[in-house]
Protein backbone atom coordinates (compact mmCIF):
# COMPACT_ATOMS: atom_id res chain seq x y z
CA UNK A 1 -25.92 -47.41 -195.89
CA UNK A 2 -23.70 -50.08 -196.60
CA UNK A 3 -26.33 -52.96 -195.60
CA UNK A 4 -28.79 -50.84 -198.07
CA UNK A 5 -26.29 -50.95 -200.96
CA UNK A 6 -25.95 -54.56 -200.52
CA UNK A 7 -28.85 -55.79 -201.67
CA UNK A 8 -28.00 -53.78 -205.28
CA UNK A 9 -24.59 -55.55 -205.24
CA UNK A 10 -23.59 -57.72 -208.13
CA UNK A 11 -21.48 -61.18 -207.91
CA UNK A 12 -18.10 -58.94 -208.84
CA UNK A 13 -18.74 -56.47 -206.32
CA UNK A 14 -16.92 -56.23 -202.79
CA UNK A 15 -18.63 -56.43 -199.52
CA UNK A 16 -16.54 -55.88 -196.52
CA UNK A 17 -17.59 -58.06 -193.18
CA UNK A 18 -20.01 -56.43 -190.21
CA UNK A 19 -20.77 -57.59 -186.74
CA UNK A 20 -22.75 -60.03 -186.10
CA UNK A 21 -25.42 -58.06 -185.49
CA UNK A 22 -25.57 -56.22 -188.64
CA UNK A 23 -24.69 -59.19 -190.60
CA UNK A 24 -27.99 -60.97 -189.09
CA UNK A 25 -29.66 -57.34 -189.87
CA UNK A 26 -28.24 -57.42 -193.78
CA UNK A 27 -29.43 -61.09 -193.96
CA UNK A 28 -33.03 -60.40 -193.13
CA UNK A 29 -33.23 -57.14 -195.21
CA UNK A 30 -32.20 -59.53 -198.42
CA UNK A 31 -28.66 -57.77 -198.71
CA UNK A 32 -25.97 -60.22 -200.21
CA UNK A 33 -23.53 -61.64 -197.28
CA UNK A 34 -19.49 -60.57 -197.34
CA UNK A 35 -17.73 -61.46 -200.51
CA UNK A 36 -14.31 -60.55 -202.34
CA UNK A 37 -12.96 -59.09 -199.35
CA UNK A 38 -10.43 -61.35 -198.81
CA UNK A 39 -6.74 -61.90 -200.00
CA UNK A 40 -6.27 -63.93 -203.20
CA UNK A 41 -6.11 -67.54 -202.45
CA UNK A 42 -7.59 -66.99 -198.10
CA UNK A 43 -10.17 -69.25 -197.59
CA UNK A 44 -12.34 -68.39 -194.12
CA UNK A 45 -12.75 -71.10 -191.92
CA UNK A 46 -16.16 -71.39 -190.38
CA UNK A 47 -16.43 -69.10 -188.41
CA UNK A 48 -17.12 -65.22 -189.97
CA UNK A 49 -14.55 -63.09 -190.44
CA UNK A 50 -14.95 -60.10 -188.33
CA UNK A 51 -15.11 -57.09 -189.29
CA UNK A 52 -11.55 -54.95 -189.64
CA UNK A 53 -8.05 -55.47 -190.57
CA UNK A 54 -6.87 -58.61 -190.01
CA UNK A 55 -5.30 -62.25 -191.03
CA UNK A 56 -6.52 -62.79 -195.03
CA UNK A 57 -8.50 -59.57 -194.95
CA UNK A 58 -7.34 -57.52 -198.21
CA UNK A 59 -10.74 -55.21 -197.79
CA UNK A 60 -12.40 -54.24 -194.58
CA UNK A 61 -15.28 -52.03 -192.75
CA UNK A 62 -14.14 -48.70 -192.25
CA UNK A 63 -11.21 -49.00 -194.21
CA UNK A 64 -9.35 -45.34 -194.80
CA UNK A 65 -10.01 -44.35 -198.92
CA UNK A 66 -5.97 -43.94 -199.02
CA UNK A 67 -5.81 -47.59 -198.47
CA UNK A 68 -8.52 -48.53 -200.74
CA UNK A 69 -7.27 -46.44 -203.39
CA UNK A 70 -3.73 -47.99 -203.38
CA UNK A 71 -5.11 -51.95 -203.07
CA UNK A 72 -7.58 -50.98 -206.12
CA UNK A 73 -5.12 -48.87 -208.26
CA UNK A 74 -5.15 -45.15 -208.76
CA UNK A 75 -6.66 -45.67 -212.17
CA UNK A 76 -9.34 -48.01 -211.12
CA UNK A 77 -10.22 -45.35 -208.02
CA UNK A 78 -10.56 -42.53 -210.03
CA UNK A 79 -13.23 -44.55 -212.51
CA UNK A 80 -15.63 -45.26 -209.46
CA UNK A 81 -18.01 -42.54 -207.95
CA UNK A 82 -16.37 -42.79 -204.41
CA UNK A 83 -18.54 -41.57 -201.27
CA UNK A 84 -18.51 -41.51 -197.48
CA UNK A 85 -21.00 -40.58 -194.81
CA UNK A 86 -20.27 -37.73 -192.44
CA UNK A 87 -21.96 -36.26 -189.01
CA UNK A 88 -21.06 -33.61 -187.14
CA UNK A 89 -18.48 -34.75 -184.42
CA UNK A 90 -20.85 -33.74 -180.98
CA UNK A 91 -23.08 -36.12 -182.56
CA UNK A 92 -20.78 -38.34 -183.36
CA UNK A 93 -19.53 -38.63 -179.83
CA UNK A 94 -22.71 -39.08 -178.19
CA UNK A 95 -23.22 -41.94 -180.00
CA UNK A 96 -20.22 -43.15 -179.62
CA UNK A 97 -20.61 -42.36 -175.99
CA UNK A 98 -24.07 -44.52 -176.06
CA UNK A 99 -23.22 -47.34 -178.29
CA UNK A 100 -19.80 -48.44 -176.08
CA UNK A 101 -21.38 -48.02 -173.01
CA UNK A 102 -24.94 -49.35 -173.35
CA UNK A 103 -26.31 -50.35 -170.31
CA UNK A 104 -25.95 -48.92 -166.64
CA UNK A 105 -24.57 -48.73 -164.63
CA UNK A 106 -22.30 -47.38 -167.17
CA UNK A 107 -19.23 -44.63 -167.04
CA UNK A 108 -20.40 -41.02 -167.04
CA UNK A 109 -20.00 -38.73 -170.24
CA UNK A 110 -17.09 -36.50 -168.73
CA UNK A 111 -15.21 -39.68 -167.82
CA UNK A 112 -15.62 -41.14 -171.74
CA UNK A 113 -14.34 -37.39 -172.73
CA UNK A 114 -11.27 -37.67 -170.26
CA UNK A 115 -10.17 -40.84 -171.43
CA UNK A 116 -9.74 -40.06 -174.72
CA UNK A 117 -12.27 -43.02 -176.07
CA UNK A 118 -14.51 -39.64 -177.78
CA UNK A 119 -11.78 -39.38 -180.17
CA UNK A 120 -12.63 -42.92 -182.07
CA UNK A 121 -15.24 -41.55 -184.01
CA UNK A 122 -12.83 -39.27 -186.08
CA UNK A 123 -13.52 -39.46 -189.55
CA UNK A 124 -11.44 -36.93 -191.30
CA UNK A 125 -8.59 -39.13 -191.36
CA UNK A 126 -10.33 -41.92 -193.37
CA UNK A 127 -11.26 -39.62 -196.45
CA UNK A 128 -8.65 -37.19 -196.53
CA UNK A 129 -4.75 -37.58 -197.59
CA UNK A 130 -1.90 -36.96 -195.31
CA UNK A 131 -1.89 -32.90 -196.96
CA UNK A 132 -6.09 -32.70 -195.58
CA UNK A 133 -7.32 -33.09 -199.26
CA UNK A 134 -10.32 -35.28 -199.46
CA UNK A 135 -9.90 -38.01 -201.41
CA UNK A 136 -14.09 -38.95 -202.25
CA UNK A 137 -15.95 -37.39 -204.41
CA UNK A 138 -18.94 -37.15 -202.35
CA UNK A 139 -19.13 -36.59 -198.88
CA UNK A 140 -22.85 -37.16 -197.54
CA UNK A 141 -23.55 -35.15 -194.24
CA UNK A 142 -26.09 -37.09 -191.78
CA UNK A 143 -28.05 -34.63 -191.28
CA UNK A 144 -29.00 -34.05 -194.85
CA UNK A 145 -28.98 -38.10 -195.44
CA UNK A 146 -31.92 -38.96 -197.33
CA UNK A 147 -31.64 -36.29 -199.99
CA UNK A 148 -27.73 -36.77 -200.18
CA UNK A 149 -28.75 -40.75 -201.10
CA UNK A 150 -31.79 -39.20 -203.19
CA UNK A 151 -28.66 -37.61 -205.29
CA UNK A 152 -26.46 -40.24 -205.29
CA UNK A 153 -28.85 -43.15 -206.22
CA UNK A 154 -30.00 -40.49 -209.34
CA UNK A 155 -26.56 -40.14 -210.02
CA UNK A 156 -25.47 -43.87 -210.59
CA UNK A 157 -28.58 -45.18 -211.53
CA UNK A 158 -29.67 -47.04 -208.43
CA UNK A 159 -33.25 -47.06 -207.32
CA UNK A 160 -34.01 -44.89 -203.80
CA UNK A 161 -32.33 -46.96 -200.98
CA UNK A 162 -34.53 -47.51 -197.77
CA UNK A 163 -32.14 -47.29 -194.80
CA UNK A 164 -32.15 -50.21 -191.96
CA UNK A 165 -32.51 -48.58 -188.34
CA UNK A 166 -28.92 -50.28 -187.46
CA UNK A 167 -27.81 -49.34 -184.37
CA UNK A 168 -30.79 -46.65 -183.80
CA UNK A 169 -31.72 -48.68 -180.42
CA UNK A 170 -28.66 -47.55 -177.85
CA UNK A 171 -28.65 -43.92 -177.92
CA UNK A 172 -31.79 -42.89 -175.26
CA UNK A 173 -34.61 -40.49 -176.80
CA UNK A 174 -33.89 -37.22 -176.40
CA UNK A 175 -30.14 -37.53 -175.44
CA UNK A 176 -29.77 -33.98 -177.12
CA UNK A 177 -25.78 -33.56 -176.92
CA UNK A 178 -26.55 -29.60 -175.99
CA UNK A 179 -28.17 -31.39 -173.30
CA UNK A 180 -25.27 -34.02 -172.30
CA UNK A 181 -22.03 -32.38 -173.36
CA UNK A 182 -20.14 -29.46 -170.76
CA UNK A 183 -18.28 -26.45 -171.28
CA UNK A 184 -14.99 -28.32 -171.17
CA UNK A 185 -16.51 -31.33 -173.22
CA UNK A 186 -17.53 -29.45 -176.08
CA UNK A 187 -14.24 -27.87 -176.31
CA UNK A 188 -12.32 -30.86 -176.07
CA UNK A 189 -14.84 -31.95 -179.01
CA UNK A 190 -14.08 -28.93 -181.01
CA UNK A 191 -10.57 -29.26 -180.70
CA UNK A 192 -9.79 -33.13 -181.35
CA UNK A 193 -12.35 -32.63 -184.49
CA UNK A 194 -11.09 -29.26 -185.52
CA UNK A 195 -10.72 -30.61 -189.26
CA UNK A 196 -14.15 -31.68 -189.31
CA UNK A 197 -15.44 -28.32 -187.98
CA UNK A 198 -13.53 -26.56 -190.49
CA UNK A 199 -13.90 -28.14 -193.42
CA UNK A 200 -17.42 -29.13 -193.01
CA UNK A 201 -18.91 -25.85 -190.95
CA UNK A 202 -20.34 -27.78 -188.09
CA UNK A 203 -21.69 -25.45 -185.49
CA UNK A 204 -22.93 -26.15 -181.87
């Protein structure tokens, strides 16, 4: 979504830094490179910044909304229309599962799920506050994507936004996770993204 959004970006707006990857992906779809994400006064040297927290980086990709909302102001937060993107968590891990480990020979699902790794794609924690109150006013599931974008485009003005397949080529066809995740792996799923569940109503 974000390399969709770019290409509607003005010259005030921030854009947080991708991977490579994406970066080359945002360039050829005619979305507008990285900008104002820095600290006041950081210049970047030549090569990119990467993408996350780090030295001179005031915003950054995936950056929790409790964060955002105390760099931009409470008052300047509650003006914008603030959204995430959300998917339900056996998804999530699959993926997660598929785009760390990409080619064989790689690690097998139940070893990903006993090492803990599954739990990086937990959400909840970057749109909620410390008390579990979402912080966004919109919360877009994935599996309703184009018709939550349909709403949100209508709702700020914004023309439809034609998504990028980023990232679409690691997970295998068919990689079902009914298919792919055990007994003890789904529950160790349900219960690291018990939040998730709950709040959102995911169901296997």
């Amino acid at each position: 979504m974000e390399i969709a959004l770019s290409r509607h970006a003005g010259e005030r707006d921030v854009i947080t830094s991708m991977s490579p990857r994406d970066e080359a992906l945002r360039a050829a779809e005619g979305g507008r490179p990285p900008q104002h994400h820095l600290l006041p006064g950081h210049t970047p040297g030549p090569e990119p910044v990467p993408p996350g927290r780090g030295p001179g980086v005031r915003y950054y990709n995936h950056m929790p909304a409790h964060e955002i909302r105390t760099t931009l102001g409470a008052g300047t937060w509650d003006r914008y229309v603030t959204v995430c993107l959300e998917r339900s968590p056996y998804e999530k891990v699959v993926s997660l599962y598929f785009h760390r480990h990409r080619s064989a020979p790689r690690i097998g699902l139940e070893a990903f799920i006993g090492s803990g790794e599954f739990r990086d794609a937990l959400n909840w924690p970057l749109y909620t506050d410390a008390a579990g109150s979402v912080l966004v006013d919109v919360v877009i599931r994935h599996e309703h994507l184009q018709a939550g974008l349909d709403a949100l485009c209508s709702r700020v003005g914004l023309p439809p936004l034609t998504l990028p397949r980023a990232k679409t080529q690691f997970r295998p066809p068919g990689s079902h996770y009914r298919h792919l995740l055990s007994p003890a792996a789904r529950r160790a799923v349900e219960e690291a993204y018990a939040p998730e569940f709950t709040h959102h109503g995911y169901s296997w």
